[in-house]
N, C-alpha and C. Protein backbone atom coordinates (compact mmCIF):
# COMPACT_ATOMS: atom_id res chain seq x y z
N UNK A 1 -16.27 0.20 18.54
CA UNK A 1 -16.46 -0.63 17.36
C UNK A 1 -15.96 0.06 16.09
N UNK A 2 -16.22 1.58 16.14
CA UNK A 2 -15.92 2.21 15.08
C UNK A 2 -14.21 2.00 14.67
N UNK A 3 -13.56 2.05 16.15
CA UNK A 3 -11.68 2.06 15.89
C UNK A 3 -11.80 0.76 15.04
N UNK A 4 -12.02 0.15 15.50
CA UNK A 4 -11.52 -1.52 15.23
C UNK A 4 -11.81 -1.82 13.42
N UNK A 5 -12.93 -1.06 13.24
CA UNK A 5 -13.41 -1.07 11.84
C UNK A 5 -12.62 -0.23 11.13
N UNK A 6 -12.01 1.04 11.23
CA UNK A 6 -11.29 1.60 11.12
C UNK A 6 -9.74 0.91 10.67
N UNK A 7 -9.35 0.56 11.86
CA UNK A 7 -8.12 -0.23 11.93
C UNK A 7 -8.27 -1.21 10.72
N UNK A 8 -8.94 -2.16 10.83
CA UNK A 8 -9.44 -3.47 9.72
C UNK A 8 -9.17 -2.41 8.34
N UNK A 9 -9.98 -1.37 8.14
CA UNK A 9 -10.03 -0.78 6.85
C UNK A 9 -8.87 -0.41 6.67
N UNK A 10 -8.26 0.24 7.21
CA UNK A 10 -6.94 0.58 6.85
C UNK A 10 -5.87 -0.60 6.79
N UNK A 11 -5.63 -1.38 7.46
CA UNK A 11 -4.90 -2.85 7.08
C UNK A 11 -4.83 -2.87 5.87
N UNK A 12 -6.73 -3.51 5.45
CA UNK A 12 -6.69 -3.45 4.28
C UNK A 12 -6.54 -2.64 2.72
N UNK A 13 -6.76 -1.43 3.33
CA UNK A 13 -6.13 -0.38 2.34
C UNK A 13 -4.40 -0.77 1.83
N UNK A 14 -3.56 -1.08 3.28
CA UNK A 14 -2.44 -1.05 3.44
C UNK A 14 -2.14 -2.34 2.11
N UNK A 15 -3.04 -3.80 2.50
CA UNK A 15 -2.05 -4.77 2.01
C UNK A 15 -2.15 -4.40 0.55
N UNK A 16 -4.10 -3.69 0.10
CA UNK A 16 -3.63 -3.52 -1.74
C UNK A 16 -3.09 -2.77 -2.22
N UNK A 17 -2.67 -2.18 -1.47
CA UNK A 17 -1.51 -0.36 -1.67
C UNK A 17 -0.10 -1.84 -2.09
N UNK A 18 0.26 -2.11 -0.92
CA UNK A 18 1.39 -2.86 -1.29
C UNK A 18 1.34 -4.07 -2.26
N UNK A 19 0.44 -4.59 -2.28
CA UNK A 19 0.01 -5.56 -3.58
C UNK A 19 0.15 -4.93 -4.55
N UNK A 20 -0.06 -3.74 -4.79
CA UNK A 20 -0.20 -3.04 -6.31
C UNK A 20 1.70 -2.76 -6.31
N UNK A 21 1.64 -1.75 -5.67
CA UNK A 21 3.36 -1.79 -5.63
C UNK A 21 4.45 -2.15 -5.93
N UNK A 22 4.33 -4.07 -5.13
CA UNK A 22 4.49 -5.10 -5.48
C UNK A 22 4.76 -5.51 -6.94
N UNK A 23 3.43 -5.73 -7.40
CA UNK A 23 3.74 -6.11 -8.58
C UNK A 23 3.98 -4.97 -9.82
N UNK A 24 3.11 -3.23 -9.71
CA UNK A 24 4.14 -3.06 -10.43
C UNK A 24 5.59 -2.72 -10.45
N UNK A 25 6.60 -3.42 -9.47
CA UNK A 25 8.07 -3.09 -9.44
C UNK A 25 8.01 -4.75 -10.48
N UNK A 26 7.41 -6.00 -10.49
CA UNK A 26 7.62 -6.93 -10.95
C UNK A 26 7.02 -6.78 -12.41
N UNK A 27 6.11 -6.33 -12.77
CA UNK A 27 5.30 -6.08 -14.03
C UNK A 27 4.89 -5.01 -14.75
N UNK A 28 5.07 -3.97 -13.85
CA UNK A 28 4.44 -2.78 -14.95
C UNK A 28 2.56 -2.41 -14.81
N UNK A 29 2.93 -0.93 -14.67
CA UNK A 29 1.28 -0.77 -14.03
C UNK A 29 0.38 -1.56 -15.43
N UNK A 30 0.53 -1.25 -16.34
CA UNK A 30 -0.17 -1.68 -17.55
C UNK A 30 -0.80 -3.43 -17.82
N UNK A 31 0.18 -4.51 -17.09
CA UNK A 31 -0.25 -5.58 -16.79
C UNK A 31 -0.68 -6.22 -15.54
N UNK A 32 -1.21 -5.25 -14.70
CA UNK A 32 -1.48 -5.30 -13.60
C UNK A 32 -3.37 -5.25 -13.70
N UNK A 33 -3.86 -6.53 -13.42
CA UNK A 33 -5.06 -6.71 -13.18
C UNK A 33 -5.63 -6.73 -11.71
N UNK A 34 -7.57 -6.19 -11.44
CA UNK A 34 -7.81 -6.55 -10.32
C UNK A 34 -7.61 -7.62 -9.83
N UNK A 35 -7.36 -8.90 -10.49
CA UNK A 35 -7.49 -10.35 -9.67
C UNK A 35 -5.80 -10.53 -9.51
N UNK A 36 -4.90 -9.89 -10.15
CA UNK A 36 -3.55 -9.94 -9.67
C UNK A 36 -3.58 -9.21 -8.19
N UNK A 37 -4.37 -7.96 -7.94
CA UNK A 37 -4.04 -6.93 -7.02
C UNK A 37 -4.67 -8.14 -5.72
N UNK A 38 -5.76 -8.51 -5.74
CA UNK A 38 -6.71 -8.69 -4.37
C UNK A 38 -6.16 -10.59 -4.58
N UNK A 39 -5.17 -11.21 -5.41
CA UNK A 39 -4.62 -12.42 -5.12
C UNK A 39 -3.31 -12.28 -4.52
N UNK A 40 -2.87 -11.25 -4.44
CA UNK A 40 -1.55 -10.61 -4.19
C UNK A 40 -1.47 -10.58 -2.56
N UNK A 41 -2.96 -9.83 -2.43
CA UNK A 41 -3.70 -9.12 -0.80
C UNK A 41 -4.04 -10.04 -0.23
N UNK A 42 -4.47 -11.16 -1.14
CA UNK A 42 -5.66 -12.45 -0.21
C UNK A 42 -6.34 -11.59 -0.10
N UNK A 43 -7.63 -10.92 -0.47
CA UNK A 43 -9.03 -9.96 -0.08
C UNK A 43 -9.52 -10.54 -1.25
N UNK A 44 -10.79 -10.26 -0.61
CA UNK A 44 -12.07 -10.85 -1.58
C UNK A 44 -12.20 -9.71 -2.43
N UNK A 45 -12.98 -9.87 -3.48
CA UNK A 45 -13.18 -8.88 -4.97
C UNK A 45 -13.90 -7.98 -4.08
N UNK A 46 -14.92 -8.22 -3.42
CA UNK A 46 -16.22 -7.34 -2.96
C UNK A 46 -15.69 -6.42 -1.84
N UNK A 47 -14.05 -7.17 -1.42
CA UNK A 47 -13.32 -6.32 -0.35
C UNK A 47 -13.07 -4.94 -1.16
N UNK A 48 -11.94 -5.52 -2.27
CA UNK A 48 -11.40 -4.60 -2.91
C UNK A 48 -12.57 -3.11 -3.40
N UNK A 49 -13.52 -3.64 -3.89
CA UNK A 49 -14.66 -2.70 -4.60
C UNK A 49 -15.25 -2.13 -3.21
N UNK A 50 -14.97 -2.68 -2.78
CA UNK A 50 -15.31 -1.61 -0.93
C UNK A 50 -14.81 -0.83 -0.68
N UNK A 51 -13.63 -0.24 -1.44
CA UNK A 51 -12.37 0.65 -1.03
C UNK A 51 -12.35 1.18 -2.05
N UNK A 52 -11.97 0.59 -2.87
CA UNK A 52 -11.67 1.66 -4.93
C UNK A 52 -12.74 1.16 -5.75
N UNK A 53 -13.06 2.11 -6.84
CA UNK A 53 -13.15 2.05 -7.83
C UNK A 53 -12.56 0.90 -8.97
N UNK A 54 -11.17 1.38 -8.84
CA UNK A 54 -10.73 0.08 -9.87
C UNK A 54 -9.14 0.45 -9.54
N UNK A 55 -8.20 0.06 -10.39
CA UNK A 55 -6.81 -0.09 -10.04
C UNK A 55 -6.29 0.86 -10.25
N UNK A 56 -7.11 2.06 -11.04
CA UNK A 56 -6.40 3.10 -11.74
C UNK A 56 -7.03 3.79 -9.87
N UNK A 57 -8.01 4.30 -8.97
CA UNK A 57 -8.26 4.65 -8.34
C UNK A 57 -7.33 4.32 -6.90
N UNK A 58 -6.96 2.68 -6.76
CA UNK A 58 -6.10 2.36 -5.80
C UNK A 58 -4.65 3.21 -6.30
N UNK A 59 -4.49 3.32 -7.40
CA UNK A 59 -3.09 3.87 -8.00
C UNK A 59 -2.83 5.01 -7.53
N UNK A 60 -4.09 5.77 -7.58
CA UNK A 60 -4.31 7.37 -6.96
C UNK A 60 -3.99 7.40 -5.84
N UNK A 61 -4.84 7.04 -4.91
CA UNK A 61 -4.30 7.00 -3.62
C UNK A 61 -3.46 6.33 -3.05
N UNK A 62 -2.60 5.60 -3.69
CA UNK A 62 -1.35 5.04 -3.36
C UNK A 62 -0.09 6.43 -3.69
N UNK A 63 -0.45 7.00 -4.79
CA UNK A 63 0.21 8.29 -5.26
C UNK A 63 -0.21 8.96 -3.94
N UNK A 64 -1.28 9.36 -3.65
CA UNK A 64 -1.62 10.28 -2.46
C UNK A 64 -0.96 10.21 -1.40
N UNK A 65 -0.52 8.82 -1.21
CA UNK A 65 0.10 8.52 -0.11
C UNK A 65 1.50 8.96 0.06
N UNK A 66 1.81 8.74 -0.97
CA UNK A 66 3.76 8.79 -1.37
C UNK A 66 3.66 10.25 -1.40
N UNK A 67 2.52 11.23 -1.75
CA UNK A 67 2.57 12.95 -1.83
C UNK A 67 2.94 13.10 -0.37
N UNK A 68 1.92 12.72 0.26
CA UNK A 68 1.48 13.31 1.82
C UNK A 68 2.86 12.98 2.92
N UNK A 69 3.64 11.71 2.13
CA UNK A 69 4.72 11.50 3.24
C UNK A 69 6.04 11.95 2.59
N UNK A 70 6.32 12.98 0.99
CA UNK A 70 6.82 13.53 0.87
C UNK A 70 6.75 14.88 1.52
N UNK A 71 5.91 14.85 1.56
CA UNK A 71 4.97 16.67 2.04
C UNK A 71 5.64 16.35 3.50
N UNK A 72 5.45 15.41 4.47
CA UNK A 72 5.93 15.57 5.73
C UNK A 72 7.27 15.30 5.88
N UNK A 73 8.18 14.69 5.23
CA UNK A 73 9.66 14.73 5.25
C UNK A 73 10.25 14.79 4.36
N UNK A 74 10.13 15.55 3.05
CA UNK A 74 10.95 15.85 1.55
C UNK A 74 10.65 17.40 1.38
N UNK A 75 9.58 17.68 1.67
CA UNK A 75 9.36 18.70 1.45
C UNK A 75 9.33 19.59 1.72
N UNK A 76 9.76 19.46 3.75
CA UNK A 76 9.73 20.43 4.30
C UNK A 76 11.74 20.35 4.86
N UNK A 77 12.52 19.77 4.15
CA UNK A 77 13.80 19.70 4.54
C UNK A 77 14.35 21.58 4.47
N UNK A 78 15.39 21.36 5.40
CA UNK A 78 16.04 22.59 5.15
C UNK A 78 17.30 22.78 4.35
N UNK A 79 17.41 21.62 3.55
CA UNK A 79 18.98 21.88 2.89
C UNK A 79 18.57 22.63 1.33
N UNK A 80 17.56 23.08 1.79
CA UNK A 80 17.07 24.03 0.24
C UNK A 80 16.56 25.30 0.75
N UNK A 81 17.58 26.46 1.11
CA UNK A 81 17.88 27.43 1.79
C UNK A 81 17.16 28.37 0.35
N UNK A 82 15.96 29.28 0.54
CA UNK A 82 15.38 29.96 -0.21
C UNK A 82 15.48 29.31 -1.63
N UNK A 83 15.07 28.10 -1.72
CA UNK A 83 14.55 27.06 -3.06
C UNK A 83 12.52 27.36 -2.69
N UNK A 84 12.06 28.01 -4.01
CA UNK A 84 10.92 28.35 -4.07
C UNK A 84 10.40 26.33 -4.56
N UNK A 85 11.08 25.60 -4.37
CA UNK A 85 10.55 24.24 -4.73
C UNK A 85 11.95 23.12 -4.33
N UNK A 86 11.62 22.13 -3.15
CA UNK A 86 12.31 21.11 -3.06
C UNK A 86 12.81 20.29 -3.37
N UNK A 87 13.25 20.51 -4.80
CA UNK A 87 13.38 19.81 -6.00
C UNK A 87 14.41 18.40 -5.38
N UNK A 88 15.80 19.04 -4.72
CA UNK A 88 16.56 17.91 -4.05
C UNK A 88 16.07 16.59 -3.61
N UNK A 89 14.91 17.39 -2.48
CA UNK A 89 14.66 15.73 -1.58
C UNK A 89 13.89 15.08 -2.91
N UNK A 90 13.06 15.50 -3.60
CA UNK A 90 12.54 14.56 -4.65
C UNK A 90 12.96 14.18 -5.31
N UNK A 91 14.46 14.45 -6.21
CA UNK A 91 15.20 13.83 -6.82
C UNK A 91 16.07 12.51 -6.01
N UNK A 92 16.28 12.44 -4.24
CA UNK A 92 16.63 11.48 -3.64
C UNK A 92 15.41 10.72 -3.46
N UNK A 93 14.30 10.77 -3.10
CA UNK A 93 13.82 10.07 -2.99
C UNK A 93 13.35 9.24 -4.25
N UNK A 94 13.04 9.41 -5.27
CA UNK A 94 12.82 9.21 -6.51
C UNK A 94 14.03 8.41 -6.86
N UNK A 95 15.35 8.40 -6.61
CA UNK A 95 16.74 7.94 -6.77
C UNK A 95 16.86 6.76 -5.73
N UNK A 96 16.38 7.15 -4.59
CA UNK A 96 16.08 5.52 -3.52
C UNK A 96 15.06 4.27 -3.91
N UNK A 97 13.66 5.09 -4.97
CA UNK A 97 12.92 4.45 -5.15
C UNK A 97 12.68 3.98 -6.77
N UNK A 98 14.34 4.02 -7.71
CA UNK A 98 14.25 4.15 -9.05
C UNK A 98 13.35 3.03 -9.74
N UNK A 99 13.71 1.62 -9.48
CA UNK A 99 12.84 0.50 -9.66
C UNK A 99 11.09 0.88 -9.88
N UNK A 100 10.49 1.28 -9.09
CA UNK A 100 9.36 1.51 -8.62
C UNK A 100 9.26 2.47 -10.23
N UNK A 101 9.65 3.84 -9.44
CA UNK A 101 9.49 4.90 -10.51
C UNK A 101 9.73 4.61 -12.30
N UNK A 102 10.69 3.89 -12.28
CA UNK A 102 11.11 3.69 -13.51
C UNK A 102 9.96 2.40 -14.09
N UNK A 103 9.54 1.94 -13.61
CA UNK A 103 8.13 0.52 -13.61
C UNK A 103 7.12 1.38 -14.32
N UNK A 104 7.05 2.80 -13.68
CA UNK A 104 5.70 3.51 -13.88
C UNK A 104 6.46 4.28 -14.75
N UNK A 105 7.55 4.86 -15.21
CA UNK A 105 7.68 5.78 -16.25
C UNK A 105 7.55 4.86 -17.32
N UNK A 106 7.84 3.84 -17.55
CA UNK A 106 7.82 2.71 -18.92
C UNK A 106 6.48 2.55 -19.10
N UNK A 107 5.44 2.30 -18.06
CA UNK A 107 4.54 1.92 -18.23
C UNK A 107 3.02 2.51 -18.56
N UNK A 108 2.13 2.16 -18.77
CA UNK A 108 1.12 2.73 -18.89
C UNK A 108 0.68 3.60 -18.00
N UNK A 109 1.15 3.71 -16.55
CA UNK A 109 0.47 4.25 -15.33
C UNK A 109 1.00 5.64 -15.31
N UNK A 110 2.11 5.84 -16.30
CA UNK A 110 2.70 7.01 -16.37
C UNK A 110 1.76 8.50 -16.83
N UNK A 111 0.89 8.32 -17.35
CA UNK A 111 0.12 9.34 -17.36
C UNK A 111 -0.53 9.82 -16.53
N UNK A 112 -1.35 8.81 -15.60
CA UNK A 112 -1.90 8.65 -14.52
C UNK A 112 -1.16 9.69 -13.69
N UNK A 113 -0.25 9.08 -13.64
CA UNK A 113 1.43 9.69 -12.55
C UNK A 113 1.26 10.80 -12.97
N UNK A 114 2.12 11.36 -14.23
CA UNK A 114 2.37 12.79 -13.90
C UNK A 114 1.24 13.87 -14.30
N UNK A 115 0.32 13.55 -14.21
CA UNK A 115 -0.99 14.11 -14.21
C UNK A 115 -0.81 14.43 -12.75
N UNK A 116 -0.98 13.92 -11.84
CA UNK A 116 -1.70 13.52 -10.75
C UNK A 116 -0.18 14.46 -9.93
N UNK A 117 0.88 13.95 -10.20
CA UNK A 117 1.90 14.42 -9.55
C UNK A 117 2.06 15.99 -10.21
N UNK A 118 1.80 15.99 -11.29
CA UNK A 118 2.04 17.70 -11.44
C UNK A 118 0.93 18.58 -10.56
N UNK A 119 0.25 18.04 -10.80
CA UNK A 119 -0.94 18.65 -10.12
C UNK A 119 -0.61 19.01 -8.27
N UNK A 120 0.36 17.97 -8.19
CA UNK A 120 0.59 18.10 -6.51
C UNK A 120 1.78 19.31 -6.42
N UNK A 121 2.88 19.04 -7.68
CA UNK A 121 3.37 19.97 -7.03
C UNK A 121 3.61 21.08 -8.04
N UNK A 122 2.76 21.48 -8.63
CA UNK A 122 2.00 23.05 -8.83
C UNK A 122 1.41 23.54 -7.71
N UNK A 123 0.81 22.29 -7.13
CA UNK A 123 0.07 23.31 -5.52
C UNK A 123 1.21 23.40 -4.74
N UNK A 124 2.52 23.22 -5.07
CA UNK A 124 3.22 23.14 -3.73
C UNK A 124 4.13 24.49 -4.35
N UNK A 125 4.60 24.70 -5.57
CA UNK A 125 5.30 25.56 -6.19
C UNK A 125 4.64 26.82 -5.90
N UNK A 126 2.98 26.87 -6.31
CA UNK A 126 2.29 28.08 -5.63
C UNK A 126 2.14 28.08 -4.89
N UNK A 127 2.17 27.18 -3.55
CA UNK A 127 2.13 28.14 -2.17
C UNK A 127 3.35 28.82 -1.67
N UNK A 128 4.65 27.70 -2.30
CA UNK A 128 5.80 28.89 -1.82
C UNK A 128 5.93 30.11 -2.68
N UNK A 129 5.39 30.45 -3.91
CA UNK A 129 5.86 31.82 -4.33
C UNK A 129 4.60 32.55 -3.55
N UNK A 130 3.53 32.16 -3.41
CA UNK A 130 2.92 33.29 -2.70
C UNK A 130 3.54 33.57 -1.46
N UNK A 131 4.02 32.42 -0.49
CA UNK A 131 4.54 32.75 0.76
C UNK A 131 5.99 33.52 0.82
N UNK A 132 6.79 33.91 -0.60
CA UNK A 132 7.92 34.21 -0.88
C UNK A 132 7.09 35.81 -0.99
N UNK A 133 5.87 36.31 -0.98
CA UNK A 133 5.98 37.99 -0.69
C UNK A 133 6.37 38.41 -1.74
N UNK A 134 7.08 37.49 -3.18
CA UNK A 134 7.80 38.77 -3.89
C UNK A 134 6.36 38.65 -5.26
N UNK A 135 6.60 39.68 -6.00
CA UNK A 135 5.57 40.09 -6.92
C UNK A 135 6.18 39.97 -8.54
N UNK A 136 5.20 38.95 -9.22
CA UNK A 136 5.97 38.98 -10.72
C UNK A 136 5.06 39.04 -11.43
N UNK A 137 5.65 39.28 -13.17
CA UNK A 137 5.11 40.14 -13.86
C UNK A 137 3.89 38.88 -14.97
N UNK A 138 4.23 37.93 -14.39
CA UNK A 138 3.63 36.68 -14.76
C UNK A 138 2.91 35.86 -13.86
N UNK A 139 1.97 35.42 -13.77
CA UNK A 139 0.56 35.04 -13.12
C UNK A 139 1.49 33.73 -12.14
N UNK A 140 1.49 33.43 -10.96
CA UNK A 140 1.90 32.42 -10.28
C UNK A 140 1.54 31.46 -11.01
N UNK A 141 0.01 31.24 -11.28
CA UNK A 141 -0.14 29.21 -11.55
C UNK A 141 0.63 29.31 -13.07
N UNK A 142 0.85 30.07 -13.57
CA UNK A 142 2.17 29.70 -14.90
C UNK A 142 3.54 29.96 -14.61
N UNK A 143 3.90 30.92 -13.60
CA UNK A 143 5.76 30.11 -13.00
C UNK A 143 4.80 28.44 -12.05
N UNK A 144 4.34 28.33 -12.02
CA UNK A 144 4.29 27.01 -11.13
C UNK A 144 4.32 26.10 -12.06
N UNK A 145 3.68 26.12 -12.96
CA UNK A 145 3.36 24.84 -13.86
C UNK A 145 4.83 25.22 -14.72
N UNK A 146 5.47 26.01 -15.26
CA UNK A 146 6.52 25.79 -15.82
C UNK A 146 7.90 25.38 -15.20
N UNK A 147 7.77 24.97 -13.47
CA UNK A 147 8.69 25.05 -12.81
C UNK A 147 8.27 23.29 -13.28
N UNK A 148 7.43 22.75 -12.79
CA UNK A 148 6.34 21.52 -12.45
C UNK A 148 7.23 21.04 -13.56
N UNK A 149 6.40 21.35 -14.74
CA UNK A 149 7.02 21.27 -16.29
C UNK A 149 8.43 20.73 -16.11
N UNK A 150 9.33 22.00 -15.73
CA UNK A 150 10.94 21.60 -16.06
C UNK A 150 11.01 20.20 -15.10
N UNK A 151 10.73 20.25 -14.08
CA UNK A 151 11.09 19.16 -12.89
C UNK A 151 11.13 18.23 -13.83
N UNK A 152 9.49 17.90 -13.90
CA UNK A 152 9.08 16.42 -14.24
C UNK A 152 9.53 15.80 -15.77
N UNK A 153 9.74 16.95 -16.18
CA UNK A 153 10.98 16.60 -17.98
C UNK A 153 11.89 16.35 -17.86
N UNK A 154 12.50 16.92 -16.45
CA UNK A 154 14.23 15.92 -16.24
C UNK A 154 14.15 14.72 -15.30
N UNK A 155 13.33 14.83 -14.25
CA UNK A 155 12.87 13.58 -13.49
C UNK A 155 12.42 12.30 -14.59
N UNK A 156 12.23 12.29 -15.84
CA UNK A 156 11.41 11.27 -16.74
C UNK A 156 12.97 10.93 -17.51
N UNK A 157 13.79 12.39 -18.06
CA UNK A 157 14.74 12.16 -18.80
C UNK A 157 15.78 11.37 -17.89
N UNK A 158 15.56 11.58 -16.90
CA UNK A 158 16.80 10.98 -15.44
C UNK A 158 16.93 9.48 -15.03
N UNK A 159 15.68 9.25 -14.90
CA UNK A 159 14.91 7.82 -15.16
C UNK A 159 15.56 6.97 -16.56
N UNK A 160 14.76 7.26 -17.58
CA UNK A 160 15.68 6.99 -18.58
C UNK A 160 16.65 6.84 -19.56
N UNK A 161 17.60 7.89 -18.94
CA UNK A 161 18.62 7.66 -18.65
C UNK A 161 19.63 7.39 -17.83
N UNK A 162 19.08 6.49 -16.43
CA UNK A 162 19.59 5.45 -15.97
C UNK A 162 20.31 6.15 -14.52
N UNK A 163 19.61 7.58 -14.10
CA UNK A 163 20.32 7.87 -13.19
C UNK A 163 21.48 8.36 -13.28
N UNK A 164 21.91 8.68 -14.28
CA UNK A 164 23.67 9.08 -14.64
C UNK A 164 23.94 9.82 -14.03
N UNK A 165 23.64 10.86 -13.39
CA UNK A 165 23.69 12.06 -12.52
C UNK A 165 23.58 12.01 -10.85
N UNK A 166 24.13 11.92 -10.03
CA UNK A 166 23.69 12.38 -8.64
C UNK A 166 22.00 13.36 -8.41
N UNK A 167 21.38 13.13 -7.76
CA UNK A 167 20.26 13.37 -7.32
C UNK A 167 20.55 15.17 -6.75
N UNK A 168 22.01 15.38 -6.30
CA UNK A 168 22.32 16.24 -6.12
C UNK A 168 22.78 17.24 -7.38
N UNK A 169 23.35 16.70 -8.56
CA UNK A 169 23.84 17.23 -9.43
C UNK A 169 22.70 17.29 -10.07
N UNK A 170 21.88 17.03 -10.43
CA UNK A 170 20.02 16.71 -11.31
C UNK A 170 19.80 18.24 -10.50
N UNK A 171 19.72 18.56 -9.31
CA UNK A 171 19.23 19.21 -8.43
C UNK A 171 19.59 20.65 -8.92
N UNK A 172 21.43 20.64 -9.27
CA UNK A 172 22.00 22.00 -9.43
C UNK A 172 21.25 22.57 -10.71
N UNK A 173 21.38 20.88 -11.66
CA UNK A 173 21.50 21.86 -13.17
C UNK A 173 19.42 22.02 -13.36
N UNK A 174 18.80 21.62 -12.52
CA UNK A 174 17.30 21.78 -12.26
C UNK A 174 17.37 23.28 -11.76
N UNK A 175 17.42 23.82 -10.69
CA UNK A 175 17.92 25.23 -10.47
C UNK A 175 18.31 26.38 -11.25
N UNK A 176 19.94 25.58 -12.19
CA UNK A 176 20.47 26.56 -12.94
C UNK A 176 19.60 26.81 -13.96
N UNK A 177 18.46 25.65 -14.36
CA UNK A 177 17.70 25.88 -15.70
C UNK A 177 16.31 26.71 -15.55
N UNK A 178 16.15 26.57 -14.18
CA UNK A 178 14.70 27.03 -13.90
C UNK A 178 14.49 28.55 -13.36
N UNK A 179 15.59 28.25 -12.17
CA UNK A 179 15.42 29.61 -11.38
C UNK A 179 16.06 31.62 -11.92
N UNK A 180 16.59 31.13 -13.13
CA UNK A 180 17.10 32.85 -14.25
C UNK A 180 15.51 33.22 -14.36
N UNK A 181 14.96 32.10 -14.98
CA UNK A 181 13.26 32.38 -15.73
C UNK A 181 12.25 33.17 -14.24
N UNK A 182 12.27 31.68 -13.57
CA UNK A 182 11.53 32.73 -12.26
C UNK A 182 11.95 34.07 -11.90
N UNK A 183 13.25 34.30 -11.64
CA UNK A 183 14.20 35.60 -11.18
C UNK A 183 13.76 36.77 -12.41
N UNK A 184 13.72 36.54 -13.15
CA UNK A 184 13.67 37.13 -14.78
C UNK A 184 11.92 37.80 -14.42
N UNK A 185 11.02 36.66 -14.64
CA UNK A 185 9.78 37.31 -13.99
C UNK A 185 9.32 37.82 -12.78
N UNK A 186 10.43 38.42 -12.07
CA UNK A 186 9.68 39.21 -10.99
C UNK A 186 9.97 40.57 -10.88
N UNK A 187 8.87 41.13 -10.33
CA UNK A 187 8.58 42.48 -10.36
C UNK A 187 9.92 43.32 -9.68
N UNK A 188 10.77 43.97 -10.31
CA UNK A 188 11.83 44.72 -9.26
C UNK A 188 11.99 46.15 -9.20
């Protein structure tokens, strides 16, 4: 009984994940109401409040979601040969999904976002310099957050400005800007 309830819950997780989605690629997180999200889903109000908090909470774990399935195929690619951060696959994927992203950089949900997303990958920036063995003269969670920092200032500037760049070329001059500073702070 428990699978089946299970299963049901997650469905329904699934359709207001994509209801929200949905509409903000059509509207913008900012005009996005609960009775848009759960008319979107067909679920009852008392469904929705069974699962989240409110839209800013479904937003979260819709973010959580898009982390966890970067984390299993963006993040662990190998075409970033001693890159202390995967900056590439996230600039393609982010570049496959510009509509979406660019919905939420215009919009109100954007704080939400890179709150939530820096936060993910500061934890991801510090686990590879600790797992990188090397020793610097500056505290890890500040090369992490200033790596975080540079990313998500050209990922926003990239966005609005319309993609002009290859996801690959975003990638080089992300590197050339970031990685002197890291190199610069370590212990030799």
């Amino acid at each position: 009984m428990n699978e089946k309830k299970d299963r049901r819950s997650q469905r329904t997780r699934q359709l207001l994940s994509d209801a929200l989605v949905g509409l903000i690629r059509e509207k913008g997180y900012s005009a996005i109401t609960v009775s848009d999200i759960i008319e979107r889903a067909n679920v009852g109000r008392s469904t929705f409040y069974a699962h989240f908090r409110d839209k800013d909470d479904l937003f979260v774990g819709e973010l959580d979601r898009v982390i966890d399935v970067l984390d299993k195929s963006v993040i662990h690619e190998s075409d970033e040969e001693n890159s202390l951060f995967p900056s590439l696959g996230l600039f393609r994927h982010v570049g496959e999904e510009y509509e979406l992203y660019k919905a939420l950089a215009w919009g109100s949900g954007i704080d939400l976002l890179t709150k939530h997303i820096q936060k993910s990958v500061v934890e991801k920036i510090e686990e590879s310099l600790k797992k990188s063995r090397k020793e610097f003269n500056v505290p890890i969670p500040i090369l992490a957050n200033y790596m975080a920092g540079s990313f998500l200032t050209l990922l926003k500037w990239w966005l609005d400005n319309k993609m002009i760049y290859s996801p690959e070329q975003m990638n080089e001059m992300f590197k050339e800007l970031t990685l002197p500073g890291i190199e610069e702070a370590r212990i030799k």
